[in-house]
C-alpha atoms as a PDB file:
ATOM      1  CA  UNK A   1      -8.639  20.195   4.295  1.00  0.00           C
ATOM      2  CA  UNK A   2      -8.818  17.661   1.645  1.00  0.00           C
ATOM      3  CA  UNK A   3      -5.755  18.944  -0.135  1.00  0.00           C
ATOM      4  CA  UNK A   4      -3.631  19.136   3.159  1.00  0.00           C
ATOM      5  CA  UNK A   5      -4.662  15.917   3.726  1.00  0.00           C
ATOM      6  CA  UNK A   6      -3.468  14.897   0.056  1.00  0.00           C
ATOM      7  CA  UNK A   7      -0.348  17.229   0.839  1.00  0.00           C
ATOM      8  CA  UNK A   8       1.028  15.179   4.165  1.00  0.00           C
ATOM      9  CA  UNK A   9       0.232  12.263   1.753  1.00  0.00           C
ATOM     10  CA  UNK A  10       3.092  13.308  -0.723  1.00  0.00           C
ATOM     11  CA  UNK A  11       5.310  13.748   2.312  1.00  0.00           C
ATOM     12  CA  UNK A  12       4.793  10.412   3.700  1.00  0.00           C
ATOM     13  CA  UNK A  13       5.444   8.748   0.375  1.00  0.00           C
ATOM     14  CA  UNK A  14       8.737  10.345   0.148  1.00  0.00           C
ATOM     15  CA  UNK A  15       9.970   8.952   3.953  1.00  0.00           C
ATOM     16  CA  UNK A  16       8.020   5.656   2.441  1.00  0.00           C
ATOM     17  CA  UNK A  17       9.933   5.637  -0.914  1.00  0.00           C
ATOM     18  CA  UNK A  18      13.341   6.472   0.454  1.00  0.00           C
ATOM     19  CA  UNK A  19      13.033   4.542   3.457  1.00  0.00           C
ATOM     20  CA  UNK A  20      11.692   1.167   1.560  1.00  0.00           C
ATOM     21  CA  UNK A  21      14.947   1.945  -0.738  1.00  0.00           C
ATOM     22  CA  UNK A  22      17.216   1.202   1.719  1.00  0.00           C
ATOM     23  CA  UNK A  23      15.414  -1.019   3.569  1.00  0.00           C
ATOM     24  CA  UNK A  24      15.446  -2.999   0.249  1.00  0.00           C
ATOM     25  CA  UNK A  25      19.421  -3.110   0.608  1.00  0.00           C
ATOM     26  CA  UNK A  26      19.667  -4.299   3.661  1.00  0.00           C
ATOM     27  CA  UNK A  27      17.297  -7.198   3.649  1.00  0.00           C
ATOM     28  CA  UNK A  28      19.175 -10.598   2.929  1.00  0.00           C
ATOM     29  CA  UNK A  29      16.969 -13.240   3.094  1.00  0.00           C
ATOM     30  CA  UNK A  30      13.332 -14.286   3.248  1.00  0.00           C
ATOM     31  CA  UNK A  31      13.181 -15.148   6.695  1.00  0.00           C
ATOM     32  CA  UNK A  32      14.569 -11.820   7.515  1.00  0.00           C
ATOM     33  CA  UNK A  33      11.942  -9.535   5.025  1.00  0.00           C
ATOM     34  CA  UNK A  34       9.312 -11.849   7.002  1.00  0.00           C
ATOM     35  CA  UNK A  35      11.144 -10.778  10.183  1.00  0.00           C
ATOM     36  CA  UNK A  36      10.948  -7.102   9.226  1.00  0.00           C
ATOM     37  CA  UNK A  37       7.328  -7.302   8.068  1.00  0.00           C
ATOM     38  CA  UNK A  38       6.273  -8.413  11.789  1.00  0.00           C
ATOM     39  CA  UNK A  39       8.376  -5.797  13.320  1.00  0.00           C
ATOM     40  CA  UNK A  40       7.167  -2.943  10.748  1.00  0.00           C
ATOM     41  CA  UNK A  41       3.773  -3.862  11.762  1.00  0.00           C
ATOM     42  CA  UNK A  42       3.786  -4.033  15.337  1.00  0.00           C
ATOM     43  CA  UNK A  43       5.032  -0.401  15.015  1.00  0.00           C
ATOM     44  CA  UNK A  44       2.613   0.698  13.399  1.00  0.00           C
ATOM     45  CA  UNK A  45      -0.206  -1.186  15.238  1.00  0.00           C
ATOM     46  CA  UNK A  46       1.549   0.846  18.714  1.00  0.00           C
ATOM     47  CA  UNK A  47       1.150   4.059  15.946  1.00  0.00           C
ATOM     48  CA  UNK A  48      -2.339   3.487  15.688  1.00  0.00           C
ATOM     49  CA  UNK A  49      -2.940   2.511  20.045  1.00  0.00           C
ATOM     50  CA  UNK A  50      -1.020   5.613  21.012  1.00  0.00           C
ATOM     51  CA  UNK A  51      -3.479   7.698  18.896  1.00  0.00           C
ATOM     52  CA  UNK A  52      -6.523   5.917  20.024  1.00  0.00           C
ATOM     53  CA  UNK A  53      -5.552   6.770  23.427  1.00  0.00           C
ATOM     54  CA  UNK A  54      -4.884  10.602  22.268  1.00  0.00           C
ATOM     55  CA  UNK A  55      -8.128  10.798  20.882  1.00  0.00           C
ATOM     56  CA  UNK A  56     -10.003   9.266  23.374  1.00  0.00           C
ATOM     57  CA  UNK A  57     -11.771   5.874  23.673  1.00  0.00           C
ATOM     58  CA  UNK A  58     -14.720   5.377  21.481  1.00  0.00           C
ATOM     59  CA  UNK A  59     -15.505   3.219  18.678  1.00  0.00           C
ATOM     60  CA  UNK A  60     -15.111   0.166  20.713  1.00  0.00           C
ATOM     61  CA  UNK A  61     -17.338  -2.339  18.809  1.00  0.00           C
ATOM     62  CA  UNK A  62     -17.179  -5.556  17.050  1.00  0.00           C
ATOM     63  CA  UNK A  63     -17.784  -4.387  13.594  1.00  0.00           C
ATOM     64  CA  UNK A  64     -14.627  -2.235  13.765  1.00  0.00           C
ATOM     65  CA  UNK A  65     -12.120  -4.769  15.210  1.00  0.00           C
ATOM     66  CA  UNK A  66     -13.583  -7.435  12.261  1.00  0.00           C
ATOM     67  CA  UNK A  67     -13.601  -5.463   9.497  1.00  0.00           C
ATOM     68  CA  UNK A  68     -10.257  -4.558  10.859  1.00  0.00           C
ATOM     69  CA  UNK A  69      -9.349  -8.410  11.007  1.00  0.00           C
ATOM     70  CA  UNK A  70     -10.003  -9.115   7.392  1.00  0.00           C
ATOM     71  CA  UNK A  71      -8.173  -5.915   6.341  1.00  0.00           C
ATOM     72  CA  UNK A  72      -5.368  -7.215   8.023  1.00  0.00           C
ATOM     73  CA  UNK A  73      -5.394 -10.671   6.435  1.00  0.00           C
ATOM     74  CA  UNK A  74      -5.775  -8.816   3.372  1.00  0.00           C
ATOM     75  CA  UNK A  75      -2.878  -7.098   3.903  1.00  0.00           C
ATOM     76  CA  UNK A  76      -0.963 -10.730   4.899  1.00  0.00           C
ATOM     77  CA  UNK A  77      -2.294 -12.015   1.472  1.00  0.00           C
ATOM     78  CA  UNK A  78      -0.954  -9.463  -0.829  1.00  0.00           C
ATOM     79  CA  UNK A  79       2.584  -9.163   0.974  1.00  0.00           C
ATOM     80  CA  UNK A  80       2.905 -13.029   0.719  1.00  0.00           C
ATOM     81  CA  UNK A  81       1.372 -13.159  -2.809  1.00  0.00           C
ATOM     82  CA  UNK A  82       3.514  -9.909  -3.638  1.00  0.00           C
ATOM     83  CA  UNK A  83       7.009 -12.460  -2.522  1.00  0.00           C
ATOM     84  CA  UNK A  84       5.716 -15.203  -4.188  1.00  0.00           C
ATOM     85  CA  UNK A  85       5.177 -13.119  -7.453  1.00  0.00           C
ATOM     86  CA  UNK A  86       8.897 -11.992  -7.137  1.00  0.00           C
ATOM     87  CA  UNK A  87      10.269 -14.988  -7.440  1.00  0.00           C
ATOM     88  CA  UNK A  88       9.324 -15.324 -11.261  1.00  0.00           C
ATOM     89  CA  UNK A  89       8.006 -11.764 -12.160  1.00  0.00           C
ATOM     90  CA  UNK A  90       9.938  -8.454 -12.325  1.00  0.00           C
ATOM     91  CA  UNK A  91       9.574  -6.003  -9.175  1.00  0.00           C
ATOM     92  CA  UNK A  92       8.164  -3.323 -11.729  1.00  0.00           C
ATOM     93  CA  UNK A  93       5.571  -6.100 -13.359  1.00  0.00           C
ATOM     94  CA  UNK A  94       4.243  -6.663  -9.487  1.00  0.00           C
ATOM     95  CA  UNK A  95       3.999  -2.786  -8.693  1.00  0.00           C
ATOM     96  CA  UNK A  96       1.970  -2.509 -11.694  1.00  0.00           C
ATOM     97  CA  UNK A  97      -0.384  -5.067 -10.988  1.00  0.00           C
ATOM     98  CA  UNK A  98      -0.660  -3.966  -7.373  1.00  0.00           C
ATOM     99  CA  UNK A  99      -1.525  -0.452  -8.589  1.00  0.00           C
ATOM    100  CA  UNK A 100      -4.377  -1.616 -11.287  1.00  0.00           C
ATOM    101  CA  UNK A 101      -6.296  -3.311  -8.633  1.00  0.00           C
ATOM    102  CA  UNK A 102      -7.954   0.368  -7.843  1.00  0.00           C
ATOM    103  CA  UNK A 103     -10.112  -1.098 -10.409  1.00  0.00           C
ATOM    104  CA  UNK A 104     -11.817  -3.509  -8.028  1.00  0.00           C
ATOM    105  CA  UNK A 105     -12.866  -0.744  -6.055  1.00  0.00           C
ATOM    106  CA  UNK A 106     -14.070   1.881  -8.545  1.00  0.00           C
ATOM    107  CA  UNK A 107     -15.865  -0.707 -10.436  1.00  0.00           C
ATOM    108  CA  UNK A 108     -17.489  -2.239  -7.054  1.00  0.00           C
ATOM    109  CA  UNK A 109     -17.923   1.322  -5.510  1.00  0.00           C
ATOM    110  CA  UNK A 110     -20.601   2.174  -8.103  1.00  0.00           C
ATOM    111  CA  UNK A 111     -22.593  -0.923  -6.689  1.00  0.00           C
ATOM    112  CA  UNK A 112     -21.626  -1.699  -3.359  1.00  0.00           C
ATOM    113  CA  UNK A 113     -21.217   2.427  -2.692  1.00  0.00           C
ATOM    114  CA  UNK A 114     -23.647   3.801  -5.044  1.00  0.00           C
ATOM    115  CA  UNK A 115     -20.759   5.581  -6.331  1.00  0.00           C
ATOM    116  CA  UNK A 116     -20.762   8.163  -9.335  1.00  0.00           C
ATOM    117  CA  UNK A 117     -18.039   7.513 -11.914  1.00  0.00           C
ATOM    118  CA  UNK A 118     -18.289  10.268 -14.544  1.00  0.00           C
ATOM    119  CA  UNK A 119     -16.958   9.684 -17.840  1.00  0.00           C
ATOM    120  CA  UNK A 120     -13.313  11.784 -17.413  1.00  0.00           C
ATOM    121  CA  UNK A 121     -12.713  10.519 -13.813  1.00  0.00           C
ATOM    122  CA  UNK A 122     -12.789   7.027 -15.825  1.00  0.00           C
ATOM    123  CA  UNK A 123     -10.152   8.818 -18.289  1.00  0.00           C
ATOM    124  CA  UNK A 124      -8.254   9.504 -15.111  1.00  0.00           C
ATOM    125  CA  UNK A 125      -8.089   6.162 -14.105  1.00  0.00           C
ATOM    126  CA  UNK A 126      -7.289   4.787 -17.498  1.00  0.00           C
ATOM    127  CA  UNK A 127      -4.434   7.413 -17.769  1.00  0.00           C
ATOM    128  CA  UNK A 128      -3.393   6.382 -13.979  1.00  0.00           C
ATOM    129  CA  UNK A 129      -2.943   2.671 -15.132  1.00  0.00           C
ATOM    130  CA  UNK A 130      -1.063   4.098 -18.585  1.00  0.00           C
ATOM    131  CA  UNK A 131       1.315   5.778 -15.861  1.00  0.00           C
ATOM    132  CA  UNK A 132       2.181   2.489 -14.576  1.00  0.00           C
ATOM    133  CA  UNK A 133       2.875   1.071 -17.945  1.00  0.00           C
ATOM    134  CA  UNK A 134       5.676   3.995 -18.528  1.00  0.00           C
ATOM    135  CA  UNK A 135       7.433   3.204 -15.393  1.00  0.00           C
ATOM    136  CA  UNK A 136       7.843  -0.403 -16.223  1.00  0.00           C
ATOM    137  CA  UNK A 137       8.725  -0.037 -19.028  1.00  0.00           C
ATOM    138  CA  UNK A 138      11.789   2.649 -17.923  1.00  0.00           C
ATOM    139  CA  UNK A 139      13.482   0.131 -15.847  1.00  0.00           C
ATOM    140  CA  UNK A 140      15.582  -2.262 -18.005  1.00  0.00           C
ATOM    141  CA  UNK A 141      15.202  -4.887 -15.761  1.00  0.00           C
ATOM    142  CA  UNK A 142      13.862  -8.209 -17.832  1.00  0.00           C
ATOM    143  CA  UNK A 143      10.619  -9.808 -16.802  1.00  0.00           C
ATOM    144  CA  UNK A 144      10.694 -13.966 -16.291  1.00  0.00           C
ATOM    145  CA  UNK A 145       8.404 -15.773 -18.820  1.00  0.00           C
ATOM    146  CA  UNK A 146       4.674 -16.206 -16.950  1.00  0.00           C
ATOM    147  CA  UNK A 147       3.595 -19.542 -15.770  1.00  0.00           C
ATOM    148  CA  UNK A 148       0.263 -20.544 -14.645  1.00  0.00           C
ATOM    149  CA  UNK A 149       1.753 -20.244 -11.138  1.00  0.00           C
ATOM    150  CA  UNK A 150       3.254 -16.960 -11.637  1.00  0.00           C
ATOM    151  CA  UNK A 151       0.256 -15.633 -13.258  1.00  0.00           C
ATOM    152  CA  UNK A 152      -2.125 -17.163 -10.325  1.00  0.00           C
ATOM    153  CA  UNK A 153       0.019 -15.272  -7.714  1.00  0.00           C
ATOM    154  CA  UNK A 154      -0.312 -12.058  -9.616  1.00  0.00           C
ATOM    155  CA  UNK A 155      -4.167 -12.245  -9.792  1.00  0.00           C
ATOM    156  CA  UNK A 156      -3.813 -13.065  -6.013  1.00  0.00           C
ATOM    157  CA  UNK A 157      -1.665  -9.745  -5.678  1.00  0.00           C
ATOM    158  CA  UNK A 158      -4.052  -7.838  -7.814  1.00  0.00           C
ATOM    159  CA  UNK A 159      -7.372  -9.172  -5.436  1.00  0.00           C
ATOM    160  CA  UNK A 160      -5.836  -8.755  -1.943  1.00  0.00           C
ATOM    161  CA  UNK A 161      -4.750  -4.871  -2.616  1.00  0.00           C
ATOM    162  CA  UNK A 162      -8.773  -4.348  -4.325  1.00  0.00           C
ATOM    163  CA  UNK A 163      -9.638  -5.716  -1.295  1.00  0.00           C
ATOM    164  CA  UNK A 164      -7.607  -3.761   1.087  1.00  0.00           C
ATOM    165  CA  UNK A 165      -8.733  -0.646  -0.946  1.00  0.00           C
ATOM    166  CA  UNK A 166     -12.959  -1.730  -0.423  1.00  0.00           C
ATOM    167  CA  UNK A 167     -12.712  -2.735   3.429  1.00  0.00           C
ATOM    168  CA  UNK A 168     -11.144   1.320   3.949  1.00  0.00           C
ATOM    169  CA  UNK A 169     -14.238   2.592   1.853  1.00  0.00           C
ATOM    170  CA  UNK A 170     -16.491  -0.008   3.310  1.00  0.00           C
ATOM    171  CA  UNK A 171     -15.186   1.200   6.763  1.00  0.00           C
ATOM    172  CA  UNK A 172     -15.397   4.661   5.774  1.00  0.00           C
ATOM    173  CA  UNK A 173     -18.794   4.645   4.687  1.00  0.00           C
ATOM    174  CA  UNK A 174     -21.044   2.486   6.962  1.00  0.00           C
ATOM    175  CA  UNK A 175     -19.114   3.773   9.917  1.00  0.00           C
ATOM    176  CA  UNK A 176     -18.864   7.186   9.111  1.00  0.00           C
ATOM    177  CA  UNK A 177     -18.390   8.130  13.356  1.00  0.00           C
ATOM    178  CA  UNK A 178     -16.000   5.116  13.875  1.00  0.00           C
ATOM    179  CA  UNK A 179     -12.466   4.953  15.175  1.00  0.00           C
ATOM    180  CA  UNK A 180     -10.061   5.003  12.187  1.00  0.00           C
ATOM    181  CA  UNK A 181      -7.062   4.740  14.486  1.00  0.00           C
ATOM    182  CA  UNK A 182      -8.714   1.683  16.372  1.00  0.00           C
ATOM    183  CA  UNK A 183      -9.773   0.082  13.229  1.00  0.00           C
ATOM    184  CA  UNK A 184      -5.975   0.433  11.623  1.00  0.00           C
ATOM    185  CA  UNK A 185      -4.732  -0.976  14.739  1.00  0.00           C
ATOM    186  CA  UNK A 186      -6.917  -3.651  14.640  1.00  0.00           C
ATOM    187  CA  UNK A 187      -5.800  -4.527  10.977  1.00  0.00           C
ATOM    188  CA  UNK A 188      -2.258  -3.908  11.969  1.00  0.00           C
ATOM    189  CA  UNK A 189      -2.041  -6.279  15.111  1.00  0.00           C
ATOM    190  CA  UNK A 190      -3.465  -8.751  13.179  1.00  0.00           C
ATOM    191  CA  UNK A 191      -0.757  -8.505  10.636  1.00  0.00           C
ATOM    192  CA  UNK A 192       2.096  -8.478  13.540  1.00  0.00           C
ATOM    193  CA  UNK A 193       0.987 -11.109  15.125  1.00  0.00           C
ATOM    194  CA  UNK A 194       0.511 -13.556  11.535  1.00  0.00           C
ATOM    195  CA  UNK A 195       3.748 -13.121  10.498  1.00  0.00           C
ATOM    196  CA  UNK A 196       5.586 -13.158  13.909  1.00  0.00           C
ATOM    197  CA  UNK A 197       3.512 -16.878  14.336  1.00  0.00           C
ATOM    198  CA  UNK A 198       5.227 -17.712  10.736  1.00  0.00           C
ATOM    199  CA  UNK A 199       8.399 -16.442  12.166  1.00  0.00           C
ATOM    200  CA  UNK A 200       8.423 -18.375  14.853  1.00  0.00           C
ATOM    201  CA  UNK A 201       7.463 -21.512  13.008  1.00  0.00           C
ATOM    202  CA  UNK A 202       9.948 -21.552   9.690  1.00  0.00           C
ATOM    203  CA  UNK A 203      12.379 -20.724  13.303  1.00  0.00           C
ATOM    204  CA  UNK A 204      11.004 -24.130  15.466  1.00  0.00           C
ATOM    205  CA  UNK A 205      10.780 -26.160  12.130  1.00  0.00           C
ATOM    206  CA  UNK A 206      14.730 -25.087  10.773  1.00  0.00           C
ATOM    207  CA  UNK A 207      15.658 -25.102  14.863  1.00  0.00           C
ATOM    208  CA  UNK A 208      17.544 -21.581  14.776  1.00  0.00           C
ATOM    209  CA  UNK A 209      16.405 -18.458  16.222  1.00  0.00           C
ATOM    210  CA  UNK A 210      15.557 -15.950  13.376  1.00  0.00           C
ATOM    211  CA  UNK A 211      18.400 -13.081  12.624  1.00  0.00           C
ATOM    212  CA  UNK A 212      18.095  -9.766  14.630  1.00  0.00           C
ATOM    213  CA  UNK A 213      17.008  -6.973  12.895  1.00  0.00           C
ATOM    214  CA  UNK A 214      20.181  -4.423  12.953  1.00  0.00           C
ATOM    215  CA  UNK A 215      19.954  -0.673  13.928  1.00  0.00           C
ATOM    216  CA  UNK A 216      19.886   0.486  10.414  1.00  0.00           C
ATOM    217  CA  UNK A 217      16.504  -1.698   9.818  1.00  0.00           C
ATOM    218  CA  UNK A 218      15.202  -0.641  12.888  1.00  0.00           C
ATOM    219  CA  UNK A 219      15.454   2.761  12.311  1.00  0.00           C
ATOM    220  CA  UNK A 220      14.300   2.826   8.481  1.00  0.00           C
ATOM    221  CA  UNK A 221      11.485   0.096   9.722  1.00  0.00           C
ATOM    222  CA  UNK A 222       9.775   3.128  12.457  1.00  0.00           C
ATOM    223  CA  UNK A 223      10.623   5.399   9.857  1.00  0.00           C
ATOM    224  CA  UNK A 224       8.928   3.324   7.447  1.00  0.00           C
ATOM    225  CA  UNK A 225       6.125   1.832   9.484  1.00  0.00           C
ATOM    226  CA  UNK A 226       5.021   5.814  10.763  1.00  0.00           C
ATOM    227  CA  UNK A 227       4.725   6.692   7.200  1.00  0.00           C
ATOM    228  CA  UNK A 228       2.512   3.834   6.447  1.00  0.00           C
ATOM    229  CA  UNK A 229       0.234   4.276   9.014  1.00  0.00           C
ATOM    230  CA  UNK A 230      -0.249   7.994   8.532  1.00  0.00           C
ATOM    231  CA  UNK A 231      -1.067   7.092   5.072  1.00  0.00           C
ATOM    232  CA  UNK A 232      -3.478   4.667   5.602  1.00  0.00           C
ATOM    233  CA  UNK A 233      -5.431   7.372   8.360  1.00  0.00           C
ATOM    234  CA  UNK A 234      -5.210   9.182   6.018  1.00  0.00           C
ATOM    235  CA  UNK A 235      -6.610   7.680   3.435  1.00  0.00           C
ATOM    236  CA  UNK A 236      -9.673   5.920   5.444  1.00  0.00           C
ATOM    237  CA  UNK A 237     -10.385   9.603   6.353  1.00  0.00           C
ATOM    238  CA  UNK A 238     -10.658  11.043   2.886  1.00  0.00           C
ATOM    239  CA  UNK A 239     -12.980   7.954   1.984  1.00  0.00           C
ATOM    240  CA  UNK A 240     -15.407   9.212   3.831  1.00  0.00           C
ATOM    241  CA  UNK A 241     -16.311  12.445   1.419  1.00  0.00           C
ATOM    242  CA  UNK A 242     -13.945  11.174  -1.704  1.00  0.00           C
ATOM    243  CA  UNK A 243     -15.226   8.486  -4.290  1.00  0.00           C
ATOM    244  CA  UNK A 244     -13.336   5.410  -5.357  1.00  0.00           C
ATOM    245  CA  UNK A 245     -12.031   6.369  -8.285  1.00  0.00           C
ATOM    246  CA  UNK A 246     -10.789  10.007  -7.441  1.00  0.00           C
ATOM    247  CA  UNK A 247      -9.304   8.838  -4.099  1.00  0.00           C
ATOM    248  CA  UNK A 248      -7.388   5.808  -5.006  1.00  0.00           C
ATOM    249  CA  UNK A 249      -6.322   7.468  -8.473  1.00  0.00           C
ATOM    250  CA  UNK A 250      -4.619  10.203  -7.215  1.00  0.00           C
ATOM    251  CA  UNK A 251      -3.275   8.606  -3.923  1.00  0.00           C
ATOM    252  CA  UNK A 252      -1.493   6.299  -6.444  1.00  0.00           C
ATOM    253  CA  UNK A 253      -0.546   8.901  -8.825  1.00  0.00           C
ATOM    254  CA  UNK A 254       1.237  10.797  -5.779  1.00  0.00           C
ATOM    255  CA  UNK A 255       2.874   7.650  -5.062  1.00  0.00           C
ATOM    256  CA  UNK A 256       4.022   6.797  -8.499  1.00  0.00           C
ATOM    257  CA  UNK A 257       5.380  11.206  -9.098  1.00  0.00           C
ATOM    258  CA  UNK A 258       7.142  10.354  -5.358  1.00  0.00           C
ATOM    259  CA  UNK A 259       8.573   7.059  -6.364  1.00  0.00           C
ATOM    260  CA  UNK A 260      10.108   8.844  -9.491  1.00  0.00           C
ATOM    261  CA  UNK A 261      11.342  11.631  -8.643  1.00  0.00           C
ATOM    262  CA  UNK A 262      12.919  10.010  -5.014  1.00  0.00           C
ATOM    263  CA  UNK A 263      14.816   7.528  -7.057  1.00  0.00           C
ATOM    264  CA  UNK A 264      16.185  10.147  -9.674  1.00  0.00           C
ATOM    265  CA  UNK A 265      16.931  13.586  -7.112  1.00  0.00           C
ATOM    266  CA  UNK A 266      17.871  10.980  -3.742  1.00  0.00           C
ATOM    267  CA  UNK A 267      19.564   8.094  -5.390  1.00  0.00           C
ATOM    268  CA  UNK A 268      20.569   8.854  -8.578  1.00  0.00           C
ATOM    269  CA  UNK A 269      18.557   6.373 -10.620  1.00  0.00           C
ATOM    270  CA  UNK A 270      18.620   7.465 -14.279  1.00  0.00           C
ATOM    271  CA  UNK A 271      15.112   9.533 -15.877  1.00  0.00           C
ATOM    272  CA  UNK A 272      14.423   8.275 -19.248  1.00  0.00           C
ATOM    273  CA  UNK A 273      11.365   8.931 -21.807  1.00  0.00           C
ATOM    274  CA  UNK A 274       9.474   6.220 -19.934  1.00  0.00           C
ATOM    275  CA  UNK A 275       9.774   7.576 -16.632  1.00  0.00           C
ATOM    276  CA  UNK A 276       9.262  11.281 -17.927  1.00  0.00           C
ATOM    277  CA  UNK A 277       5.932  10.017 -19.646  1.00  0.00           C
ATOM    278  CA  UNK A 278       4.996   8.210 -16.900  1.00  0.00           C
ATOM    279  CA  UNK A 279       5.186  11.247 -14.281  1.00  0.00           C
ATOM    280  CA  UNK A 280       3.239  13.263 -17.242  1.00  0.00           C
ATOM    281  CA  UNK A 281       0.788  10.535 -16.964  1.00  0.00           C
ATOM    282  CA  UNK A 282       0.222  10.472 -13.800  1.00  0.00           C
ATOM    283  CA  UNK A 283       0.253  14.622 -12.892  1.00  0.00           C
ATOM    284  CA  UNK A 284      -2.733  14.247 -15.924  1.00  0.00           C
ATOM    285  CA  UNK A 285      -4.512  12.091 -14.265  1.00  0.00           C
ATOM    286  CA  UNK A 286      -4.733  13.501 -11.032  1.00  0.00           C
ATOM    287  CA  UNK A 287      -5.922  17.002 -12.709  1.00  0.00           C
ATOM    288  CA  UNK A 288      -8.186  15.432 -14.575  1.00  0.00           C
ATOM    289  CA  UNK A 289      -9.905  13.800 -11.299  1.00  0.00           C
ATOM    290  CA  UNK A 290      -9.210  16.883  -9.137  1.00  0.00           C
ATOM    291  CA  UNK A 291     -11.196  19.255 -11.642  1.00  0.00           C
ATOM    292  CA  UNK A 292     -13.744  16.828 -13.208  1.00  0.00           C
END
């Protein structure tokens, strides 16, 4: 079950990875991506309702909907640090950051968890986070010089996605019988309804309505928004029975093998040594933790 599970994974990251491609294109502005970002959302918080109402109504208690809360601030956090970090730090320098923080909850899941790291599923991770290095370094795009701002926003990025990572595993473990689908919706709303209030106020403070979203945004955003919240099911599920380490290693391994191969076979990005090495990398790694 575990590796259909992984397997539906891989096929969501590809509609997630071409769909954030040309969603990428068609966003202009900030206003707009913030726009988008409360629209993506609120799809996938009515995702996660119309499944809670599929699989019946249980799970109704307060523990789910906060935990769910803070998730979804979580999420807020590292999207807004994630922008922030743009504006003086390379796309590829962000995505890497964003991927090391599975450290925060490997390291934490041996304490908080009780979790069992063995000595190659640390090589896996290590190897994971080498990936990451590879694909940076394949794009030629420079990185801005690091300021004590830029470098504060980054640590911000790495922190909120640790935490996102912990409150699925926390989740996961002390609520082993819980609603998954009401708990994503609960983090989901809450992200819908923060950035539609910051919406609405960058739209009362500049007195213009914010831009509508056009079909082709739409239609990648549903696209896009489905994926994610399969994903995220998916991955609260497996934490259940899967540690830290292996779980968040290899979902980000798939992610990264997705990413590069979508961008070479479905847009004709060029494969270099760096990308090549970095795929390598990553297939390692998730052998590594899938045997070991």
């Amino acid at each position: 079950m575990i590796i259909l599970y992984f397997s539906i994974m891989a096929v969501m990251r590809v509609i997630q990875t071409t769909c954030n491609k040309k969603v990428s294109n068609l966003l202009r502005s900030d206003k707009t991506n913030l726009h988008f970002l409360a629209y993506q959302n609120l799809v996938s918080a009515v995702a996660a309702i119309v499944l809670v109402l599929i699989g019946g109504f249980y799970g109704f208690d307060m523990p789910t909907f906060i935990i769910g809360f803070f998730m979804g601030l979580s999420i807020t956090a590292a999207v807004i640090t994630s922008f922030e970090s743009l504006k003086s730090s390379s796309i590829l320098l962000v995505y890497m950051i964003s991927n090391a923080s599975i450290i925060l909850p490997t390291v934490l899941g041996i304490f908080l968890f009780g979790e069992q790291v063995s000595l190659f599923q640390w090589l896996g991770v290590v190897m994971f986070l080498i990936s990451s290095v590879f694909i940076v370094k394949s794009s030629q795009q420079a990185t801005s010089s690091l300021t004590v701002k830029s470098i504060l926003f980054l640590l911000a990025v790495f922190i909120s996605n640790g935490i996102i990572m912990i409150l699925q595993k926390y989740f996961a473990i002390e609520y082993p019988k819980g609603n998954i689908a009401l708990f994503n919706f609960a983090a989901y709303f809450t992200n819908a309804v923060l950035f539609y209030i910051i919406v609405g106020f960058l739209a009362l403070k500049k007195k213009q309505m914010p831009q509508r979203l056009g079909k082709p945004l739409l239609i990648n955003g549903a696209l896009l928004s489905l994926a994610i919240f399969i994903i995220g099911q998916l991955v609260t599920l497996c934490a259940r029975t899967i540690s830290s380490a292996v779980l968040f290693t290899v979902s980000g391994g798939i992610s990264l093998i997705v990413a590069a191969l979508v961008s070479s076979l479905v847009f004709k990005e060029k494969f270099n040594i760096n990308s090549l090495l970095g795929l390598i990398t990553s297939l390692a790694a998730i052998v590594i933790l899938s045997v070991f």
